[in-house]
Protein backbone atom coordinates (compact mmCIF):
# COMPACT_ATOMS: atom_id res chain seq x y z
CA UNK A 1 25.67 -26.80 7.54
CA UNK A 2 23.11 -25.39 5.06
CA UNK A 3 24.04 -27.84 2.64
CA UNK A 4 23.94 -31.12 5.21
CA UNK A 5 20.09 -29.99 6.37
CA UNK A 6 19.12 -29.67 2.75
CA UNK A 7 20.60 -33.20 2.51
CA UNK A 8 18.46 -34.52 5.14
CA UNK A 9 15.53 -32.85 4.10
CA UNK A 10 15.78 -34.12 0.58
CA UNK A 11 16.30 -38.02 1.91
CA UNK A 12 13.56 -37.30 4.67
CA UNK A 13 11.03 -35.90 1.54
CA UNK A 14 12.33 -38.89 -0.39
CA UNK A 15 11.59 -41.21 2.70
CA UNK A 16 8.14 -39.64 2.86
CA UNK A 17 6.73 -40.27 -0.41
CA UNK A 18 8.75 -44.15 -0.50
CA UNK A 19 6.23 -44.57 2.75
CA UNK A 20 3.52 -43.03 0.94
CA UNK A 21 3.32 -44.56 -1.77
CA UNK A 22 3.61 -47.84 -0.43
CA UNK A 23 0.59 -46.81 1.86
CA UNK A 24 -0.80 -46.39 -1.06
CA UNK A 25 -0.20 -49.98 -2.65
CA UNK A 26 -1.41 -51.30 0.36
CA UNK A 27 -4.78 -49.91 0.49
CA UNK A 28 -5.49 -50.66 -3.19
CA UNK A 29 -4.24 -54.87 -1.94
CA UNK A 30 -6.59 -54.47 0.97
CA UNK A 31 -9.38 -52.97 -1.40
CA UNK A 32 -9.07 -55.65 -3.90
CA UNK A 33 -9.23 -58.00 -1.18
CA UNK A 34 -11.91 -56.79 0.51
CA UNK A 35 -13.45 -57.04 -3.42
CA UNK A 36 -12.45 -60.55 -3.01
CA UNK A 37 -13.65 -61.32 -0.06
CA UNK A 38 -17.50 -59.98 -0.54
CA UNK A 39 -17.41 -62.53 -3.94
CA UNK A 40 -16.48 -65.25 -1.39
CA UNK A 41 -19.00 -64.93 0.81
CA UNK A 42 -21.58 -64.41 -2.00
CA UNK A 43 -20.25 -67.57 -3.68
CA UNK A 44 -20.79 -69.48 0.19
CA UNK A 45 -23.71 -68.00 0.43
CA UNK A 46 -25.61 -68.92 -3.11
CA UNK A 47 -23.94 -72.59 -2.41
CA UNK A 48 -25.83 -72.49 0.97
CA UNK A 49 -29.03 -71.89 -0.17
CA UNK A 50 -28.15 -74.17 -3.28
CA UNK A 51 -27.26 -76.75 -0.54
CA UNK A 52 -30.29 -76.38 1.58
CA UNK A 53 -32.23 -76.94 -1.69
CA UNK A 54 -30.91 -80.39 -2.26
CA UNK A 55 -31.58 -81.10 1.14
CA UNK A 56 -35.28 -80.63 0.66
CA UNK A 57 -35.44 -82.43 -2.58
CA UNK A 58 -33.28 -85.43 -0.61
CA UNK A 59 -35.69 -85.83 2.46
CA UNK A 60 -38.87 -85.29 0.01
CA UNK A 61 -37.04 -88.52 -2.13
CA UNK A 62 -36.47 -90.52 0.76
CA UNK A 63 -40.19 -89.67 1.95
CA UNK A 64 -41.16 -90.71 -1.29
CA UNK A 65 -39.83 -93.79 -0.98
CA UNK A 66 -40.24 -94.91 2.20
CA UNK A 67 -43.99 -94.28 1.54
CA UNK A 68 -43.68 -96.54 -1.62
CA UNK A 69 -42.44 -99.12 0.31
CA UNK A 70 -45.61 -99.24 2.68
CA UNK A 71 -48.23 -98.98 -0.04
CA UNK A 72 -46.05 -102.46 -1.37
């Protein structure tokens, strides 16, 4: 009887640190991708604001031109 609990305890202890370690793998994929998903959004942000800048410099072109074609 002695023996069987010991059994149990050693596949419960064994069970234990299976789950635990593959906690353990999990938070360092969730911490990479949380890593991964900061660069993201700085990456979407910096093409944004990149994107916004073109913008400008298109509408200031097409002002440009469109008074060029008046003083013509």
């Amino acid at each position: 009887m002695a023996e069987q609990l010991a059994d149990k305890m050693e596949r419960l202890l064994a069970a234990c640190q299976r789950v635990n370690d593959e906690r353990t793998d999990l938070r360092r994929q969730a911490d990479a991708l949380t890593e991964e998903n900061r660069q993201l959004r700085d990456v979407i942000e910096q093409s944004h604001a990149r994107l916004q800048e073109l913008a400008g410099q298109l509408r200031r072109l097409e002002e440009q031109a469109v008074d060029t074609e008046r003083e013509e």
